[in-house]
PDB file of N, CA and C in Angstrom:
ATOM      1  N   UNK A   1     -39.452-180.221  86.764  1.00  0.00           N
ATOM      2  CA  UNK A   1     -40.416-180.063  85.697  1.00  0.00           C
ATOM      3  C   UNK A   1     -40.164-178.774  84.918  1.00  0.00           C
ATOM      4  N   UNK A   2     -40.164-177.454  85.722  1.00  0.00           N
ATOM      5  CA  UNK A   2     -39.419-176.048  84.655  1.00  0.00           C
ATOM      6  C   UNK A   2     -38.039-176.813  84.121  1.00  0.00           C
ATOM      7  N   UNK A   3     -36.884-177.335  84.544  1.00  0.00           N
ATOM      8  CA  UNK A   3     -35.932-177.802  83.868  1.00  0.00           C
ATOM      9  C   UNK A   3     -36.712-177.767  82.176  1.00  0.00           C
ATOM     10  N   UNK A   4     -37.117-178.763  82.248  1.00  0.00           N
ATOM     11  CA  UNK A   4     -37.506-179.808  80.961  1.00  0.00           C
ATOM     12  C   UNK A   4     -38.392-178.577  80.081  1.00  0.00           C
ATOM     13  N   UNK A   5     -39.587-177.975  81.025  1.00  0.00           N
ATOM     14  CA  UNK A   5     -40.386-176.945  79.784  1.00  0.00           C
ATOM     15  C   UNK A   5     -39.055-175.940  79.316  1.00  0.00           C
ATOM     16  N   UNK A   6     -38.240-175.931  80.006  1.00  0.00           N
ATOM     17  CA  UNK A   6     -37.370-174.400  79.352  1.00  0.00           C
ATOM     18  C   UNK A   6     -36.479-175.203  78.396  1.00  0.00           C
ATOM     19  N   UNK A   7     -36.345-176.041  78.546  1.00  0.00           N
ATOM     20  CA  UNK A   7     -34.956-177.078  77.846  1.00  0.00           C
ATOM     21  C   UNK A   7     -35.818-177.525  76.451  1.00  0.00           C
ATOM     22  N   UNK A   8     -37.022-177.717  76.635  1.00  0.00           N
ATOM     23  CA  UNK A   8     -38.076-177.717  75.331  1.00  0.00           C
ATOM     24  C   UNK A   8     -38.251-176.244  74.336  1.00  0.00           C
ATOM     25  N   UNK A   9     -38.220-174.810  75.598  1.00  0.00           N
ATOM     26  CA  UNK A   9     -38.653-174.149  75.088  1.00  0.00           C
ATOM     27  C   UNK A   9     -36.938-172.996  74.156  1.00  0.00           C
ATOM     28  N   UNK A  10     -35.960-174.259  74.484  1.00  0.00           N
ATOM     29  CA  UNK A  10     -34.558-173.374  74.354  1.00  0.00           C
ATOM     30  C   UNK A  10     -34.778-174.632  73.265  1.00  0.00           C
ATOM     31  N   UNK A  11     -34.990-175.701  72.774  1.00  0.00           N
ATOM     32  CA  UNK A  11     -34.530-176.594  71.607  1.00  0.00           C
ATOM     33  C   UNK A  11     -34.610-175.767  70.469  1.00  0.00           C
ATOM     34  N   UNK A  12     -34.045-175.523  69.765  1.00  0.00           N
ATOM     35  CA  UNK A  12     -34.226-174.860  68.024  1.00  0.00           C
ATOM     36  C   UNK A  12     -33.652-176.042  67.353  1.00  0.00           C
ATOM     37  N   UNK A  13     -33.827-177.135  67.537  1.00  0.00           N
ATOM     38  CA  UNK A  13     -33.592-178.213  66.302  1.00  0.00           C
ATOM     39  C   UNK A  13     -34.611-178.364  65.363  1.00  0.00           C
ATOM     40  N   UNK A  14     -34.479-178.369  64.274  1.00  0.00           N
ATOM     41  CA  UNK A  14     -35.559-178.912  63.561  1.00  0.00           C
ATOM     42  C   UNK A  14     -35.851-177.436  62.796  1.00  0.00           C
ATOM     43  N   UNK A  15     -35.647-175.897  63.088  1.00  0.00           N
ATOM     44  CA  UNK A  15     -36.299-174.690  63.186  1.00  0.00           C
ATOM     45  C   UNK A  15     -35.684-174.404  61.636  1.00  0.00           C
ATOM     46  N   UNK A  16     -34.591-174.737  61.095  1.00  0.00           N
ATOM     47  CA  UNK A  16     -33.950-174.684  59.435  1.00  0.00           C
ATOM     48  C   UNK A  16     -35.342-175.574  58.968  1.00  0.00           C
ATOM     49  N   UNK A  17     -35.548-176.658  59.207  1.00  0.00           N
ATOM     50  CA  UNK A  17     -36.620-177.491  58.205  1.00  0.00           C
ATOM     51  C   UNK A  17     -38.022-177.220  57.668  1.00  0.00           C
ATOM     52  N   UNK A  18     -38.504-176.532  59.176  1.00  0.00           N
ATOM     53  CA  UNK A  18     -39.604-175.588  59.179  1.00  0.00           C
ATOM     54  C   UNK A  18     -39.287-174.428  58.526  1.00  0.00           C
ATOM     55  N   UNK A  19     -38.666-173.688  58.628  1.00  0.00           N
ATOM     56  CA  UNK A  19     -38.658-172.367  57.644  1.00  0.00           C
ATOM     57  C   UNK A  19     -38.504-173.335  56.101  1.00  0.00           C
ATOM     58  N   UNK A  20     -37.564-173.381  56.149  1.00  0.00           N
ATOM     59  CA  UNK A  20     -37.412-173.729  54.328  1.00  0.00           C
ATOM     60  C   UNK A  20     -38.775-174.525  53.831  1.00  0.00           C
ATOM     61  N   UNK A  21     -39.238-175.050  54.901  1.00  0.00           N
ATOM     62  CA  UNK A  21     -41.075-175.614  54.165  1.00  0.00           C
ATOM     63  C   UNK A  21     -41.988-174.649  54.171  1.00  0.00           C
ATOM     64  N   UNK A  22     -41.734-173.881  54.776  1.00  0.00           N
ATOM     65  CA  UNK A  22     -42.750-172.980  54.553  1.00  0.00           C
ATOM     66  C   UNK A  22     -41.825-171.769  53.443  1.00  0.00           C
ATOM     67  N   UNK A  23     -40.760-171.621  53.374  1.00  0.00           N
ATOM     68  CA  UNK A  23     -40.365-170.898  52.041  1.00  0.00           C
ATOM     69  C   UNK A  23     -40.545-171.245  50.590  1.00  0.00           C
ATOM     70  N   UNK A  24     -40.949-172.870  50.706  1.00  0.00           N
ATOM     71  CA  UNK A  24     -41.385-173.508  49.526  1.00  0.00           C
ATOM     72  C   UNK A  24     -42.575-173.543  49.451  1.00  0.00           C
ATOM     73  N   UNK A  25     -43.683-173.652  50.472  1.00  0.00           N
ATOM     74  CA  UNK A  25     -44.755-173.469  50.413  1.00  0.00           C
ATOM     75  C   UNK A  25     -44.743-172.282  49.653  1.00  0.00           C
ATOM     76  N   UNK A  26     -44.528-171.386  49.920  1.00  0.00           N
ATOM     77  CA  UNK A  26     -44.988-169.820  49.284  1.00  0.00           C
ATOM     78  C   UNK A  26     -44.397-169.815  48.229  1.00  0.00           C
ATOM     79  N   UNK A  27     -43.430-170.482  47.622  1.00  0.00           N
ATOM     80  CA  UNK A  27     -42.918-170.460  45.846  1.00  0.00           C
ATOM     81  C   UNK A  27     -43.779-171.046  45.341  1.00  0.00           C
ATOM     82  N   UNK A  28     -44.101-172.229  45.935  1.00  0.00           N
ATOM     83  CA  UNK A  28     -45.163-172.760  45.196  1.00  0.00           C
ATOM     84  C   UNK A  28     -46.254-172.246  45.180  1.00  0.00           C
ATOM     85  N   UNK A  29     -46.887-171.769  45.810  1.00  0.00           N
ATOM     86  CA  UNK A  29     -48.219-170.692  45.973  1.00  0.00           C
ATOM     87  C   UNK A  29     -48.004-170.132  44.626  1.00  0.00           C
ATOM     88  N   UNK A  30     -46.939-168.775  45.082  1.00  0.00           N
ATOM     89  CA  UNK A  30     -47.098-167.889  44.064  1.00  0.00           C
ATOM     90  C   UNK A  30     -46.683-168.645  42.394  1.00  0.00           C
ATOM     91  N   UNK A  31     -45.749-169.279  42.286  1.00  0.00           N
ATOM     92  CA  UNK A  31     -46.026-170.225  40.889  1.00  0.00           C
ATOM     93  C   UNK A  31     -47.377-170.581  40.787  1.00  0.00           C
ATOM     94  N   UNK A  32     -48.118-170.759  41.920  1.00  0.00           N
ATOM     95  CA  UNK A  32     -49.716-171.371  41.087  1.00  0.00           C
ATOM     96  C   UNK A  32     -50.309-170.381  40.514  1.00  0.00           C
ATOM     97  N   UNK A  33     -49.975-169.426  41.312  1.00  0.00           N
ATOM     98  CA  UNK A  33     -51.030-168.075  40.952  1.00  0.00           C
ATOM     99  C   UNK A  33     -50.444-167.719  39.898  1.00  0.00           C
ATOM    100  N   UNK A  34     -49.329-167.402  39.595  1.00  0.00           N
ATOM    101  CA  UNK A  34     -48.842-167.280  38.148  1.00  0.00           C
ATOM    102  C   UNK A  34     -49.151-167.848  37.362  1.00  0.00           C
ATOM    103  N   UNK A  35     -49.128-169.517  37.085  1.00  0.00           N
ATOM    104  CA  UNK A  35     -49.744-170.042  36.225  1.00  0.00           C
ATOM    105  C   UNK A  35     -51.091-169.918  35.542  1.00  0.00           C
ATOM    106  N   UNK A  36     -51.591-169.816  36.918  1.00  0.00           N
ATOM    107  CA  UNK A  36     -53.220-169.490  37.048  1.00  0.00           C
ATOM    108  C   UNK A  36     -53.845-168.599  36.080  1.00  0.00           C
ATOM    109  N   UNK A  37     -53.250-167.020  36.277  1.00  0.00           N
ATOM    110  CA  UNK A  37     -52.988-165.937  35.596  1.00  0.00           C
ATOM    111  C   UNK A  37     -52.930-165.876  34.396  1.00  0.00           C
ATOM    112  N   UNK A  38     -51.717-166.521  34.028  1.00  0.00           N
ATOM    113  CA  UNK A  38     -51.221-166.836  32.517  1.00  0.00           C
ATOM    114  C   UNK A  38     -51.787-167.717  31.703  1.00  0.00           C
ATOM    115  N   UNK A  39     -52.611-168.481  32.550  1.00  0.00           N
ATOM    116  CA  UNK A  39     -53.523-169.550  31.532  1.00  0.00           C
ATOM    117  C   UNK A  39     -54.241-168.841  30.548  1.00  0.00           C
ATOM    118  N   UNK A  40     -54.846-167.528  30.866  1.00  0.00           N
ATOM    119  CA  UNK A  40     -55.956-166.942  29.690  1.00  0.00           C
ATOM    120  C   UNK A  40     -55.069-166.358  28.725  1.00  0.00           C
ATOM    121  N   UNK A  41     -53.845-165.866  28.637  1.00  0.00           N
ATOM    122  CA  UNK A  41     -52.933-165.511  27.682  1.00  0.00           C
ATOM    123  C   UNK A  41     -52.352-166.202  26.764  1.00  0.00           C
ATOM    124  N   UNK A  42     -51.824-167.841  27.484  1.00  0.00           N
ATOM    125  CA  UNK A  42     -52.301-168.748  26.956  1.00  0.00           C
ATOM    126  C   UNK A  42     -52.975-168.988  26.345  1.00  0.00           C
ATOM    127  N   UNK A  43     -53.831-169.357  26.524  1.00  0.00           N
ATOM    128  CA  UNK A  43     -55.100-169.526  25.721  1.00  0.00           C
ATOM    129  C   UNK A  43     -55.355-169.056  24.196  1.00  0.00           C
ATOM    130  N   UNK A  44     -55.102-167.357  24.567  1.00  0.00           N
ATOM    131  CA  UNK A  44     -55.565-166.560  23.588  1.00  0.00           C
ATOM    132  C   UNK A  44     -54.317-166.709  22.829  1.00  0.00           C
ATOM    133  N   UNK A  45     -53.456-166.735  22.765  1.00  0.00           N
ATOM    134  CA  UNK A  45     -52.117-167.441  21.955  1.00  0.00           C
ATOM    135  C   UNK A  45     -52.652-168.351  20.945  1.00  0.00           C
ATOM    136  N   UNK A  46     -52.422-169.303  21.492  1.00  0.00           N
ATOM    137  CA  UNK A  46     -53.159-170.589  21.032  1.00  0.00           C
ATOM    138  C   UNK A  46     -54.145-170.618  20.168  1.00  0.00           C
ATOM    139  N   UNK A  47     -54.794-169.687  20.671  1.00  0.00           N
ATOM    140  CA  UNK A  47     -56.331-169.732  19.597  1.00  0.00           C
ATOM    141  C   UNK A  47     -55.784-169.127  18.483  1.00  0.00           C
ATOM    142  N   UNK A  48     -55.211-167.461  18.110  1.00  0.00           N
ATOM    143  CA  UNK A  48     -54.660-166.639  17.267  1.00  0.00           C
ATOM    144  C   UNK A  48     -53.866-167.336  16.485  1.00  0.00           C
ATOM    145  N   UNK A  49     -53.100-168.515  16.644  1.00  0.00           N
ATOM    146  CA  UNK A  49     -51.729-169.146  16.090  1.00  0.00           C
ATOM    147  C   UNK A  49     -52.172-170.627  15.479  1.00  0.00           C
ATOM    148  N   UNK A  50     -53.712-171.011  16.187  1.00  0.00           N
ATOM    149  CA  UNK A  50     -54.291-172.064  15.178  1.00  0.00           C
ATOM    150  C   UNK A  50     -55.242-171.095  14.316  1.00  0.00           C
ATOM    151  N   UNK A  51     -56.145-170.272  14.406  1.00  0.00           N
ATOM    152  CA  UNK A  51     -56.274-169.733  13.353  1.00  0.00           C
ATOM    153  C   UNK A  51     -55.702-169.291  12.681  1.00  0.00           C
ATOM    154  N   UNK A  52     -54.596-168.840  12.435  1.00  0.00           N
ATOM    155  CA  UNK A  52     -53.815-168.600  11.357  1.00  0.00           C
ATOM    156  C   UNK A  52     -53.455-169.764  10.527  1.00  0.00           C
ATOM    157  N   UNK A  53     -52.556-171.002  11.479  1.00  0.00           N
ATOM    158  CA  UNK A  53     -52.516-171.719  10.755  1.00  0.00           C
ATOM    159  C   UNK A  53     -53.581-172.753   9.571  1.00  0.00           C
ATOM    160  N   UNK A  54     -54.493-172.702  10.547  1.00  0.00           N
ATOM    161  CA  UNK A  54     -56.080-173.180   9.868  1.00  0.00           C
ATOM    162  C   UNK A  54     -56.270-172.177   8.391  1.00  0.00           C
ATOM    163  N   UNK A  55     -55.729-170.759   8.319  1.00  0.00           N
ATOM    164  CA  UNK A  55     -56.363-169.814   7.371  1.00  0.00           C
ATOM    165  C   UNK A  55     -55.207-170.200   6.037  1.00  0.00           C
ATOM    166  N   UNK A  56     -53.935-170.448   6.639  1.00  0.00           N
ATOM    167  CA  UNK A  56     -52.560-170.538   5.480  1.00  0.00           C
ATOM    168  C   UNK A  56     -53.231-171.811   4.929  1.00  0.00           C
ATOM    169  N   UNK A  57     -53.472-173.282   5.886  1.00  0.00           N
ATOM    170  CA  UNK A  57     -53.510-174.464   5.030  1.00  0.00           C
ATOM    171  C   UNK A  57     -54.694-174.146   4.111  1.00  0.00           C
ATOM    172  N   UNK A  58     -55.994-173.147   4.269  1.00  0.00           N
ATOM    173  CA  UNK A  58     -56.960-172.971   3.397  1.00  0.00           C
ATOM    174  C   UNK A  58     -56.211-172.639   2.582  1.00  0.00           C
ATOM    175  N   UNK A  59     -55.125-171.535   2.391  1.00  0.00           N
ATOM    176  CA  UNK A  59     -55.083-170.767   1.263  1.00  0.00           C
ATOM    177  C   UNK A  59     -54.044-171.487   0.456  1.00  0.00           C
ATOM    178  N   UNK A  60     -53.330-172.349   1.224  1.00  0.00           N
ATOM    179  CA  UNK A  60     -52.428-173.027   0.492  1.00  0.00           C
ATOM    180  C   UNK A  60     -52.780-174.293  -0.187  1.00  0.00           C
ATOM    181  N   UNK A  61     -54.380-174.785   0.012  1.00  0.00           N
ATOM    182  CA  UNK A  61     -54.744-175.761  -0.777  1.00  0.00           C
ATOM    183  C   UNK A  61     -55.478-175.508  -2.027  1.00  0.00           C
TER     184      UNK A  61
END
């Protein structure tokens, strides 16, 4: 029975698949939070660059 727990506890197969999922887990994390972040800059982009354009088509009609 120790045979088998140590022969379980010596396996490292599988131990590459687990790290690299959890190294993608955390890219992806931090990409969310980045996105997350950047949404209100966004935003305020967006708003500044349709009002303008909204102010040219006034002035250009």
């Amino acid at each position: 029975m120790t045979t088998i727990f140590k022969n379980f506890c010596d396996d490292e197969q599988g131990q590459d698949l687990i790290e690299y999922t959890l190294l993608m887990a955390f890219v992806a994390l931090a990409a969310a939070a980045l996105f997350i972040g950047a949404g209100g800059s966004i935003s305020g982009i967006w708003a500044a660059s349709n009002t303008q354009l909204a102010t040219a088509n006034t002035a250009a009609s």
